[in-house]
Protein backbone atom coordinates (compact mmCIF):
# COMPACT_ATOMS: atom_id res chain seq x y z
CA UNK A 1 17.27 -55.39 -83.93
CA UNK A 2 16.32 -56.36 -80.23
CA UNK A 3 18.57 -54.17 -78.47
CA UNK A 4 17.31 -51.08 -79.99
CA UNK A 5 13.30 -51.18 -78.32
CA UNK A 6 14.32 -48.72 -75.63
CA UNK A 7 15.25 -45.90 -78.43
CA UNK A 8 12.49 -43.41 -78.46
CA UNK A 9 14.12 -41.83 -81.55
CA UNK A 10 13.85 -44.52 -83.80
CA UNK A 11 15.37 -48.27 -84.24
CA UNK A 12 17.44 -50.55 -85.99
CA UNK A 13 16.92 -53.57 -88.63
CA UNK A 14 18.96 -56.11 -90.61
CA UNK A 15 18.13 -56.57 -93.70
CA UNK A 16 20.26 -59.20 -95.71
CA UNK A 17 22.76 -58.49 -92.94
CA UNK A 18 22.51 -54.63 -93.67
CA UNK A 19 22.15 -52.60 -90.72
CA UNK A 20 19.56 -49.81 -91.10
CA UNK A 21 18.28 -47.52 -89.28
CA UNK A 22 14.22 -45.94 -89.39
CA UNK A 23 14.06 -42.31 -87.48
CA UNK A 24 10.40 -41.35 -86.22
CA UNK A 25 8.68 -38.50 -86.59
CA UNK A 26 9.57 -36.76 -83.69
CA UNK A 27 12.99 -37.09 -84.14
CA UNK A 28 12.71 -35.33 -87.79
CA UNK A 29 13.89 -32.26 -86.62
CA UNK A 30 16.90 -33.35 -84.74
CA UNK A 31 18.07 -35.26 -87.71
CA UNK A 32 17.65 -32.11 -89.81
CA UNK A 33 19.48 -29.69 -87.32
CA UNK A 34 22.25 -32.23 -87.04
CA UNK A 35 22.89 -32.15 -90.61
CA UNK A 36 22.19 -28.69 -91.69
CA UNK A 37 23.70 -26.78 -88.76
CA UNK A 38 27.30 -28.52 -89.66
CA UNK A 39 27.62 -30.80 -86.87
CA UNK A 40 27.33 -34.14 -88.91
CA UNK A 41 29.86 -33.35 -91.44
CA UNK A 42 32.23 -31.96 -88.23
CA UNK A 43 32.40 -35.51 -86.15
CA UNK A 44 32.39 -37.42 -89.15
CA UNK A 45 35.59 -36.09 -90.51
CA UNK A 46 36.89 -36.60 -86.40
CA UNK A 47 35.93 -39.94 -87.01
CA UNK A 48 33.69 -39.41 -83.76
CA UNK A 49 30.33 -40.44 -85.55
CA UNK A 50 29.08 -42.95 -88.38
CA UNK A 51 28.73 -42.12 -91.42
CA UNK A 52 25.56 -42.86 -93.38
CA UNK A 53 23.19 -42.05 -96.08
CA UNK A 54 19.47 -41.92 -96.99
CA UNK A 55 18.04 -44.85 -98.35
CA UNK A 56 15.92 -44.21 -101.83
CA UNK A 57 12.63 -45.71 -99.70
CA UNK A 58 11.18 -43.83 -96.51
CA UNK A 59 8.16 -45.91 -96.47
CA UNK A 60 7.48 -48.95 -94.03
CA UNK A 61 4.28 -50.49 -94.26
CA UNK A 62 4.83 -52.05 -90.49
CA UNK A 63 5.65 -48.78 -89.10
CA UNK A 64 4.60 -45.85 -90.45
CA UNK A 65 5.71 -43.50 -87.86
CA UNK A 66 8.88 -43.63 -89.21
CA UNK A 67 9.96 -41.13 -92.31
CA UNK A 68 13.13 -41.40 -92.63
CA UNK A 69 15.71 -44.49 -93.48
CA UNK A 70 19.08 -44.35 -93.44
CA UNK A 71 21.60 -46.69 -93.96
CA UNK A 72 24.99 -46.25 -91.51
CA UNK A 73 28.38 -47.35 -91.97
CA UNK A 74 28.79 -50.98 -90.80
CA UNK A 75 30.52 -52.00 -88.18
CA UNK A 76 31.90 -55.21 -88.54
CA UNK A 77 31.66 -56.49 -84.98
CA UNK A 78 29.29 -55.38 -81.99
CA UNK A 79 31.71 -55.25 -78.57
CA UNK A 80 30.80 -54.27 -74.93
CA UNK A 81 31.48 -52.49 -72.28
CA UNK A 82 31.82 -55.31 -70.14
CA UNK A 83 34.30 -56.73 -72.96
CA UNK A 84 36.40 -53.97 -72.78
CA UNK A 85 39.28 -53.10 -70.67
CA UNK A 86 39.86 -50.00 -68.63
CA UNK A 87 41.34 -47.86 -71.58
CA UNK A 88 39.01 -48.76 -73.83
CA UNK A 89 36.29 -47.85 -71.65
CA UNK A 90 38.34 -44.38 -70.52
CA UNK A 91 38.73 -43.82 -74.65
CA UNK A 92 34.91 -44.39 -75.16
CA UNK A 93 33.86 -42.05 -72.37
CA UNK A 94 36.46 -39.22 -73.24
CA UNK A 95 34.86 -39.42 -77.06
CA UNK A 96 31.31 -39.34 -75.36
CA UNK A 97 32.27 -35.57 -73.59
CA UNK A 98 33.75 -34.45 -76.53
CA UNK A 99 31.12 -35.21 -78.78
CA UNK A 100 29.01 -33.62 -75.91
CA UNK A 101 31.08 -30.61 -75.24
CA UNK A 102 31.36 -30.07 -79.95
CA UNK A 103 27.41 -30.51 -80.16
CA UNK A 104 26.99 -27.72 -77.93
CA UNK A 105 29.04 -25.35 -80.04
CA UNK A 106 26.21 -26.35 -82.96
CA UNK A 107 22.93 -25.96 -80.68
CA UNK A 108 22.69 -29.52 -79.85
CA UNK A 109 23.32 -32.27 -77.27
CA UNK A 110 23.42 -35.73 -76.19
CA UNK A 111 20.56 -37.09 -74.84
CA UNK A 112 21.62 -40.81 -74.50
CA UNK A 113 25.38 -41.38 -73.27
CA UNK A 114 25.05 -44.83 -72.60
CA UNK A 115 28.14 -46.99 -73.24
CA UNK A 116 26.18 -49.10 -75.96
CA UNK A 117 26.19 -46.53 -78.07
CA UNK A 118 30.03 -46.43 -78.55
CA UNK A 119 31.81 -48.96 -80.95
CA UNK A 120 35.27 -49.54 -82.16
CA UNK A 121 36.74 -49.51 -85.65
CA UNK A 122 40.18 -49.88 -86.18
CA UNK A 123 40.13 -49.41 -82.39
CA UNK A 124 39.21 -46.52 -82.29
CA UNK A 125 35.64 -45.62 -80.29
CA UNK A 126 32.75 -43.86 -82.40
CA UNK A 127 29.36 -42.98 -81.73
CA UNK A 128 27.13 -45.16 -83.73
CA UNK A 129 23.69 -43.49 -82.69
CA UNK A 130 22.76 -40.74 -84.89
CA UNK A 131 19.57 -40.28 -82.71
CA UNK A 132 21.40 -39.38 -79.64
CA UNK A 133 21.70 -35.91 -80.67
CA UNK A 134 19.17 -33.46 -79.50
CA UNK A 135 18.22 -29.55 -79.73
CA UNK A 136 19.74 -27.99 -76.87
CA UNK A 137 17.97 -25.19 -75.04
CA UNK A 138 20.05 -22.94 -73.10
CA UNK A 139 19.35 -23.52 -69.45
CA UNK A 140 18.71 -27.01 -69.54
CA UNK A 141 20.75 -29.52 -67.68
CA UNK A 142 22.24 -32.84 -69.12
CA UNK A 143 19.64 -35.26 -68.98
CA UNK A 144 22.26 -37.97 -70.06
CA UNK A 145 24.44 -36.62 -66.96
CA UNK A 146 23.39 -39.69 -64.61
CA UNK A 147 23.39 -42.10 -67.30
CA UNK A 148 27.20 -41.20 -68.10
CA UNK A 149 28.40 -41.44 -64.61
CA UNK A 150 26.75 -45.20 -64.06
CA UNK A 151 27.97 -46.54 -67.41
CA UNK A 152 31.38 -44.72 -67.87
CA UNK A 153 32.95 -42.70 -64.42
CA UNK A 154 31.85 -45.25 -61.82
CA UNK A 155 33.30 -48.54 -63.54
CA UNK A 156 36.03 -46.59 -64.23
CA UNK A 157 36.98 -45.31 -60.73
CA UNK A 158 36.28 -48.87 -59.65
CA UNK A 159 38.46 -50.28 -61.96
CA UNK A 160 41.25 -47.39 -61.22
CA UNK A 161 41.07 -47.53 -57.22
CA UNK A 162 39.10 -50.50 -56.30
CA UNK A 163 40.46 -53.75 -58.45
CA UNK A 164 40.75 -53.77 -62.58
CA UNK A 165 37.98 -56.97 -62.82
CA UNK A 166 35.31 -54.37 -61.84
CA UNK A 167 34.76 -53.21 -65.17
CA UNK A 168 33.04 -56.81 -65.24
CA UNK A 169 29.91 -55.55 -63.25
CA UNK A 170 28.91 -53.79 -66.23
CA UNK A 171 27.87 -57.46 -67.31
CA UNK A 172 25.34 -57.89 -64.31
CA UNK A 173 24.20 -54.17 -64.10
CA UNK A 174 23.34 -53.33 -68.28
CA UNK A 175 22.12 -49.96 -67.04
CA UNK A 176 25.05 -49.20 -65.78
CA UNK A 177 26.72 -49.23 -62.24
CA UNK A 178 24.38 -47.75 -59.56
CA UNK A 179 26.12 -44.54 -57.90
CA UNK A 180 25.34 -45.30 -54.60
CA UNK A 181 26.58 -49.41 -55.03
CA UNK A 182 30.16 -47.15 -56.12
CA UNK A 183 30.60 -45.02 -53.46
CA UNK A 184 29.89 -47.78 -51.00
CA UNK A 185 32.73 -49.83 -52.43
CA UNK A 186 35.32 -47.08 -53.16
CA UNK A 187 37.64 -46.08 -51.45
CA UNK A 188 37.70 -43.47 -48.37
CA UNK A 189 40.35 -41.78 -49.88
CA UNK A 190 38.28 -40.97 -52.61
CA UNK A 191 35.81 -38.55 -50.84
CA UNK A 192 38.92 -36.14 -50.61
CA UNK A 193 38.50 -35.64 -54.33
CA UNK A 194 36.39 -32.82 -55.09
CA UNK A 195 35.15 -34.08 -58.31
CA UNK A 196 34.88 -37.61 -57.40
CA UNK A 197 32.90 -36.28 -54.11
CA UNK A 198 30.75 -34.37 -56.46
CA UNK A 199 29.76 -36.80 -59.44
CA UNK A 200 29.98 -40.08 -57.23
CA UNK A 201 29.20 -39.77 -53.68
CA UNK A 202 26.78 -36.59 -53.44
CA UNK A 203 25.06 -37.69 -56.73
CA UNK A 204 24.77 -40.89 -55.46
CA UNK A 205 22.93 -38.93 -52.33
CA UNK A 206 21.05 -37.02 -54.25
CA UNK A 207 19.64 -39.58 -56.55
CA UNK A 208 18.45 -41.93 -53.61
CA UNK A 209 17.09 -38.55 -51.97
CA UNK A 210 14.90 -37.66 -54.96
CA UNK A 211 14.33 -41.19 -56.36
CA UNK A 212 10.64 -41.10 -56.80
CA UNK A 213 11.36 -37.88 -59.18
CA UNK A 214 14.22 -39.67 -60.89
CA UNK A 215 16.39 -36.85 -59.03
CA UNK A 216 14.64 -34.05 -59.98
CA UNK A 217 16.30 -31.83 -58.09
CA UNK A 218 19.34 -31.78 -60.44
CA UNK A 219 17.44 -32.46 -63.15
CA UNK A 220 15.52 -28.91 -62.86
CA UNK A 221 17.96 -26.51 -61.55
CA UNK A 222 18.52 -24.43 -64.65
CA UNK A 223 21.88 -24.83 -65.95
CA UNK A 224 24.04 -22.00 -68.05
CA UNK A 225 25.63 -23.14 -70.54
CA UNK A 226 28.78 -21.97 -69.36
CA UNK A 227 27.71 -23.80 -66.09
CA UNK A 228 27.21 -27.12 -68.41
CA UNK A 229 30.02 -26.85 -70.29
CA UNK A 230 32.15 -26.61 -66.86
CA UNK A 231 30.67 -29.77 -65.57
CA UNK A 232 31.21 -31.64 -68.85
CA UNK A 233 35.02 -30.70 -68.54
CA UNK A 234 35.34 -31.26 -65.37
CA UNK A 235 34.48 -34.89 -65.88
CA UNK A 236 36.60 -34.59 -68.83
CA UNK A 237 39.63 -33.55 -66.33
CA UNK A 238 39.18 -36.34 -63.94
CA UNK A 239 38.67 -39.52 -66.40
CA UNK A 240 41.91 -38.15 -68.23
CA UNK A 241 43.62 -38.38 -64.52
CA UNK A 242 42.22 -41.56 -63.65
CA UNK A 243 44.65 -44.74 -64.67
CA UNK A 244 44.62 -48.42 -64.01
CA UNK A 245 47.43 -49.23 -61.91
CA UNK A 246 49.46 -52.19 -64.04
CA UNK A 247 50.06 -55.08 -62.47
CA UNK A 248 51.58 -58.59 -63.08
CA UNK A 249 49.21 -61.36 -63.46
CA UNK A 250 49.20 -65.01 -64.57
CA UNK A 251 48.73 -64.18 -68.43
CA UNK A 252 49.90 -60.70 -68.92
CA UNK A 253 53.40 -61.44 -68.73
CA UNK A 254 52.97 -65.16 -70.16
CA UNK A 255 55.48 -64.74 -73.46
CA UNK A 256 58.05 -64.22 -70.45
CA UNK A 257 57.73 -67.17 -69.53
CA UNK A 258 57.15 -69.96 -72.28
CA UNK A 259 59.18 -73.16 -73.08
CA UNK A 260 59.55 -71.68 -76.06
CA UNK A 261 63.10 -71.05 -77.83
CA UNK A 262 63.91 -67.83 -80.20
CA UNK A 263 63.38 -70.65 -83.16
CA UNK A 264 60.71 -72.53 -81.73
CA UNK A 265 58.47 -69.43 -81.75
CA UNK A 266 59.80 -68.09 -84.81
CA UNK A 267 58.70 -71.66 -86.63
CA UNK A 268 54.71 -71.02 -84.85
CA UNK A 269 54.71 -67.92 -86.46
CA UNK A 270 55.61 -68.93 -89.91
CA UNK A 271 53.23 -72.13 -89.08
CA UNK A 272 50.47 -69.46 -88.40
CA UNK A 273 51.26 -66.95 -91.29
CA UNK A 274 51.05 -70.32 -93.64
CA UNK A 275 47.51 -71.20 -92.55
CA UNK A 276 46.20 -68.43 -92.74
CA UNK A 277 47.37 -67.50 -95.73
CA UNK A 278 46.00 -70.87 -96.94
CA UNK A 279 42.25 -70.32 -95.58
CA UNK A 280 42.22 -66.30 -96.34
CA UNK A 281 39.70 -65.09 -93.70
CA UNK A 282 37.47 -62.33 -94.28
CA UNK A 283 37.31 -62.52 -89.42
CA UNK A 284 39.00 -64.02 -87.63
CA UNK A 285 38.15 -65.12 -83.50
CA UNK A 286 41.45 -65.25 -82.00
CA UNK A 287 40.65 -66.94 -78.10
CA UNK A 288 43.59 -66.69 -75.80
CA UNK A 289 44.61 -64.01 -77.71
CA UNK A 290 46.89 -62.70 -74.73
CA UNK A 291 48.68 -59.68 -75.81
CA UNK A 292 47.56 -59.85 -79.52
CA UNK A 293 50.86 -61.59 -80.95
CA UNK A 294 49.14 -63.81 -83.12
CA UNK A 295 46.21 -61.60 -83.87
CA UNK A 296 48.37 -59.19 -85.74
CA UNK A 297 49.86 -61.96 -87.88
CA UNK A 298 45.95 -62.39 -88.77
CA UNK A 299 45.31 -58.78 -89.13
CA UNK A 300 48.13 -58.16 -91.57
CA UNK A 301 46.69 -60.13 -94.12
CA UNK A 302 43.73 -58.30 -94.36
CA UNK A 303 41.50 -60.06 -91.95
CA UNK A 304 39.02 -58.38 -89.19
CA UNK A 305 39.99 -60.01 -85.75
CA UNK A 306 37.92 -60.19 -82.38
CA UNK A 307 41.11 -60.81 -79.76
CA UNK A 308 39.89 -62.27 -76.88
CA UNK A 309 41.46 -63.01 -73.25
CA UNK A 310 40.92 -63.69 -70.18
CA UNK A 311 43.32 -61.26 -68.76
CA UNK A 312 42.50 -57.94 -68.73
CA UNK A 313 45.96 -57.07 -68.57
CA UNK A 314 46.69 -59.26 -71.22
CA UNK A 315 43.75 -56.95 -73.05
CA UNK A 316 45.26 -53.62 -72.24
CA UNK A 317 48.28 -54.55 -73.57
CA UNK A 318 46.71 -55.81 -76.44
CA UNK A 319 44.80 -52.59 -77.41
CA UNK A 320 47.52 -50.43 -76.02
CA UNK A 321 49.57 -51.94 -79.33
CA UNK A 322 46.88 -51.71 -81.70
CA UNK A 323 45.88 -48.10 -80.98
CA UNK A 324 49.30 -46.89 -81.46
CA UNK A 325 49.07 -48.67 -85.16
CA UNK A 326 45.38 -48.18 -86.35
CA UNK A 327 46.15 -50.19 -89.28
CA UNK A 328 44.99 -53.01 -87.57
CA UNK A 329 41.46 -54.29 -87.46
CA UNK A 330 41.64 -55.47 -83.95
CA UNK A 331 39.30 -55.10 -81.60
CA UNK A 332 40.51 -56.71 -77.96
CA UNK A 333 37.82 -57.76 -75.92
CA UNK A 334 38.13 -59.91 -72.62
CA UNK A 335 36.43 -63.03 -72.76
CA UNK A 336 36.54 -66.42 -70.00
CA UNK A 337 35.98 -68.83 -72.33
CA UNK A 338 34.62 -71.26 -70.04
CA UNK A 339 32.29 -68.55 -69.56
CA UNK A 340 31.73 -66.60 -72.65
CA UNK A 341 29.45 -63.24 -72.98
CA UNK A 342 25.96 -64.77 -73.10
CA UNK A 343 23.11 -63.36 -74.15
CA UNK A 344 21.57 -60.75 -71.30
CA UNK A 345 19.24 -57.51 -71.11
CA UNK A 346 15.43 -58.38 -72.20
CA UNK A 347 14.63 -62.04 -73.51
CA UNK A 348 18.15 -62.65 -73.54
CA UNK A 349 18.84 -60.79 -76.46
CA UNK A 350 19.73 -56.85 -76.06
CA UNK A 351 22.98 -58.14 -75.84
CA UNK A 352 24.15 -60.63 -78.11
CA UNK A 353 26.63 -63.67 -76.93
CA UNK A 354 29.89 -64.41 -78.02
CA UNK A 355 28.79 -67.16 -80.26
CA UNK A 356 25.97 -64.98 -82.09
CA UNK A 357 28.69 -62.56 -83.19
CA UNK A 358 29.86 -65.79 -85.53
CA UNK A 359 30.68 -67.94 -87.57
CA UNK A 360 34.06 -66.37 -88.20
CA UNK A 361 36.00 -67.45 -91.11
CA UNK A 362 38.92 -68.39 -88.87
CA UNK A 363 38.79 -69.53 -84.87
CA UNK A 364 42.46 -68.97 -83.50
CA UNK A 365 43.12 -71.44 -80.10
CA UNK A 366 46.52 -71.25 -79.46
CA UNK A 367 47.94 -72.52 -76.07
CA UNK A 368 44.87 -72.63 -74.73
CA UNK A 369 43.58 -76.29 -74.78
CA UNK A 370 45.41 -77.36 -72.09
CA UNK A 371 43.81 -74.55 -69.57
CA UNK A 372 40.34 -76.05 -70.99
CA UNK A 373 41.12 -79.65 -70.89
CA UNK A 374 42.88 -79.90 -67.70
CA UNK A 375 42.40 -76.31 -65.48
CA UNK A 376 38.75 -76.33 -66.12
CA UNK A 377 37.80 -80.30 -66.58
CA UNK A 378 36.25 -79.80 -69.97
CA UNK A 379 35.82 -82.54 -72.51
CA UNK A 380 37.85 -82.40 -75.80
CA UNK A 381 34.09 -83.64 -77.15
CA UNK A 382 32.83 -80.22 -75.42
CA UNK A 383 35.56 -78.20 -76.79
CA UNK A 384 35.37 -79.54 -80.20
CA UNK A 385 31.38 -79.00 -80.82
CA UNK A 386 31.71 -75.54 -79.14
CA UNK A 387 34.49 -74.65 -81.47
CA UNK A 388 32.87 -75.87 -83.91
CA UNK A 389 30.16 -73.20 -83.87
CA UNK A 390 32.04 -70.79 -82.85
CA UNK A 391 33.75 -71.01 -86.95
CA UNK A 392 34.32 -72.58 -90.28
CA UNK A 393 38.13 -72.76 -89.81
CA UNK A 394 40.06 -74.04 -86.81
CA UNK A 395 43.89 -73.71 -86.10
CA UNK A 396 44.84 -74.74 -82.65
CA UNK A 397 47.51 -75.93 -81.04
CA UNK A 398 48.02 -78.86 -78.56
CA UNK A 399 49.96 -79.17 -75.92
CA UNK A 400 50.66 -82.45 -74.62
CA UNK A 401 51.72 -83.40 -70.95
CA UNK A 402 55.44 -83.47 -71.98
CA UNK A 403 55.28 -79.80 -71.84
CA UNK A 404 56.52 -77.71 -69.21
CA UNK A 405 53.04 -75.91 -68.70
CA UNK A 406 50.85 -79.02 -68.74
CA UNK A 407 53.34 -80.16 -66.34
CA UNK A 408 53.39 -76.64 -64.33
CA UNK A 409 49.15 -77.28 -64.21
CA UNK A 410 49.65 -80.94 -62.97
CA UNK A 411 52.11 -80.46 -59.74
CA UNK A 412 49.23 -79.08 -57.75
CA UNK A 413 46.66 -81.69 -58.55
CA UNK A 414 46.33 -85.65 -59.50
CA UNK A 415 46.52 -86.70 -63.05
CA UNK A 416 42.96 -87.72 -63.80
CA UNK A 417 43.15 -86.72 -67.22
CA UNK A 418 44.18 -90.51 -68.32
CA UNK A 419 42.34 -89.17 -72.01
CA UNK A 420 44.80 -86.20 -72.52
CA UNK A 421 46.88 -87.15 -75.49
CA UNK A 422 47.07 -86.13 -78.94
CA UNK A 423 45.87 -89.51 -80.13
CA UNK A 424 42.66 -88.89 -78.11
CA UNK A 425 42.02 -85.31 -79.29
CA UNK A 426 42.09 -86.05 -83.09
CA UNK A 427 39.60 -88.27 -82.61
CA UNK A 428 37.26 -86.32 -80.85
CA UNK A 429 37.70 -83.36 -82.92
CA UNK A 430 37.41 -85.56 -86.02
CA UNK A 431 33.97 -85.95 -85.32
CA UNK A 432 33.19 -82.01 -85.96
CA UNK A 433 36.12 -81.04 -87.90
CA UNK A 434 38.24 -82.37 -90.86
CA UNK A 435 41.68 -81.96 -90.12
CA UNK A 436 43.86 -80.53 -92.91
CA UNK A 437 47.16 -80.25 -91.82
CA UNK A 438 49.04 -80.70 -88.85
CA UNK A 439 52.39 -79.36 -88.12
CA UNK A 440 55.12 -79.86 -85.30
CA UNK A 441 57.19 -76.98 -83.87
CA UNK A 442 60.85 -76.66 -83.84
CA UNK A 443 62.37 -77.50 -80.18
CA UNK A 444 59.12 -78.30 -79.16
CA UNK A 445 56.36 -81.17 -78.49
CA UNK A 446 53.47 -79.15 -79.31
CA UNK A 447 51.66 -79.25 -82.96
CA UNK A 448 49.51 -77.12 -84.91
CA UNK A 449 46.83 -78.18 -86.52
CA UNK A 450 44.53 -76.98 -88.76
CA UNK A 451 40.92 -77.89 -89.30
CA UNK A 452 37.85 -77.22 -91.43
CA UNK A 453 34.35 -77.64 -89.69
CA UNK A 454 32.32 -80.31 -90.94
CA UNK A 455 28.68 -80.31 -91.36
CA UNK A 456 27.42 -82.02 -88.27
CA UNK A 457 25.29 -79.47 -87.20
């Protein structure tokens, strides 16, 4: 797979959608230590690290470097830092230390403790890298140390004490933040915490000060290991202090403040539960997921579902919910969808976009066509062909202008949209999808439809 070139311990491949993965030969040993000495079977029974198991054949014509094959448990949908919202992030990096802090107790360590490496099943994180586990020598320092503070700590103190959309600049900076682009931009207050002085500002110092030697003066003070295991806690302590500071915004209080009457959205959510029960999804995409509501309805009948917002608060209340009840396969992920995750890092493809992640059985749009249509200016003909690649299935719901929201989007602007009307978007939507039903709700103008993609493309 593309995004796995940098790995110097081995890579990964799809083969008829399988993900494996081929270890080289100088990673041999640290496979063998991390299975024999105990360490394997210890974080995969914390549900901290993939399982897997040897494929039969260890021989690759194309690279025969590589001995050893194994195939890991797969993980239905990749996700990103710069998806994720600040607890997901916080959850992710406290799993990192840990992982860091047990591997230590079996003669290893992380040598990679980049944010890629961390996924989410059932929302919960897990290390999905068996190579980032190394042979640790007593004295060393953490090589991974720098790498952990620009991916996880300094996105999260940005998000915590500079403004929650800063876990975005993950997107622009795939290495991670640069320290010294965080302490510029954080807050004076912060240089009165000792540990935020010590892994932020004064590392940020000393990595510009050495930064021909990649800091080498941290990286070749000898370290104890009671020395390294301080510093890992330490960071452990002040990531489990920091929180994002909840705030209202436009979308994460929006069920507060719907048209929408006890039986109005009682009848939706029967609508919903119908369709979906009537296409059966193996994923679903839920966009403008908000706080999840609907995305649970999909998850309960079996289905995998990417929730995606705009609102990060909307997110963190989303995976707030489905952490405290793992028996949902939800991952929450924010997403603009007039500007969806695109594909970034080398040739566009170490990172995949939103739309390579598909098709999905099942694209949810609810209350959301409006905000396309008439907040952003984009066609229904855009919308439709977009959707329409996005997945098979479509159920969305219109909102015409009697509404109370189209109306609340309309008072601060002109009416241009003279081709906003339900008559209008059938047709333009008929030309990529085949519309199977369509439904009106109780005590309300809107209608839900649901559509099957046709093959126009």
């Amino acid at each position: 797979m593309p995004s796995s070139f940098r790995d110097v311990g081995g890579f990964v491949y799809k083969e008829d959608g399988v993900v494996f993965r081929k270890i080289f030969k100088h990673s041999i040993n640290d496979y063998y230590q991390l299975m024999d000495s105990g360490l394997y079977r210890f974080l995969t029974e914390k549900s901290a690290l993939v399982k897997h198991v040897e494929t039969p054949s260890n021989k690759d014509k194309k690279n025969p470097v590589s001995l050893i094959e194994i195939k890991p448990e797969q993980i239905k949908c990749i996700t990103y830092p710069y998806e994720w919202c600040f607890n997901q992030l916080k959850d992710a990096s406290l799993l990192t230390l840990q992982i860091c802090i047990d591997a230590i107790g079996y003669g290893m360590i992380l040598k990679d403790a980049t944010a890629y490496n961390i996924q989410f099943i059932d929302s919960r994180p897990i290390l999905i890298d068996t190579c980032s586990l190394t042979k640790y020598s007593e004295g060393e320092p953490w090589e991974a140390y720098q790498q952990f503070c620009r991916h996880f700590l300094a996105p999260l103190l940005l998000m915590s004490k500079v403004d929650i959309r800063c876990g975005l600049l993950s997107k622009i900076h795939i290495d991670g933040v640069p320290l010294d682009f965080a302490s510029k931009i954080l807050p004076k207050s912060s240089w009165l915490s000792p540990s935020v002085l010590a892994h932020i500002h004064l590392h940020a110092k000393s990595q510009s000060k050495y930064a021909d030697a990649d800091a080498i003066g941290f990286r070749k003070r000898p370290v104890s290991k009671i020395g390294l295991l301080g510093i890992l806690k330490n960071l452990q302590s002040l990531i489990k202090k920091t929180n994002w500071k909840e705030s209202s915004t436009e979308w994460g209080d929006y069920y507060n403040f719907t048209n929408y009457s006890k039986d109005s959205a009682n009848h939706k959510s029967l609508v919903v539960t119908a369709m979906i029960d009537q296409i059966k999804p193996l994923d679903v995409l839920d966009i403008g997921s908000n706080d999840g509501r609907y995305s649970r309805i999909a998850a309960k009948s079996g289905a995998f579902v990417l929730s995606a917002d705009i609102d990060p608060i909307a997110v963190e209340k989303n995976y707030l919910k489905v952490k405290d009840n793992s028996k949902f396969n939800i991952i929450p992920v924010i997403q603009d969808m007039t500007n969806p995750s695109s594909g970034i890092g080398w040739s566009h493809t170490e990172r995949d976009s939103l739309q390579s992640r598909g098709p999905f059985d099942l694209v949810m749009a609810l209350a959301l066509i409006h905000h396309l249509a008439i907040s952003n200016n984009v066609p229904f003909s855009m919308i439709a062909k977009y959707f329409s690649k996005l997945g098979k299935n479509l159920i969305l719901e219109f909102v015409p202008k009697t509404d109370s929201q189209v109306k609340k989007l309309l008072s601060s602007r002109e009416d241009i949209f003279n081709d906003y009307s339900e008559v209008f978007f059938e047709k333009e939507f008929s030309k990529f999808f085949t519309i199977l039903q369509k439904v009106c709700i109780n005590e309300s103008n809107r209608v839900i439809f649901l559509m099957q993609v046709k093959n126009t493309h």
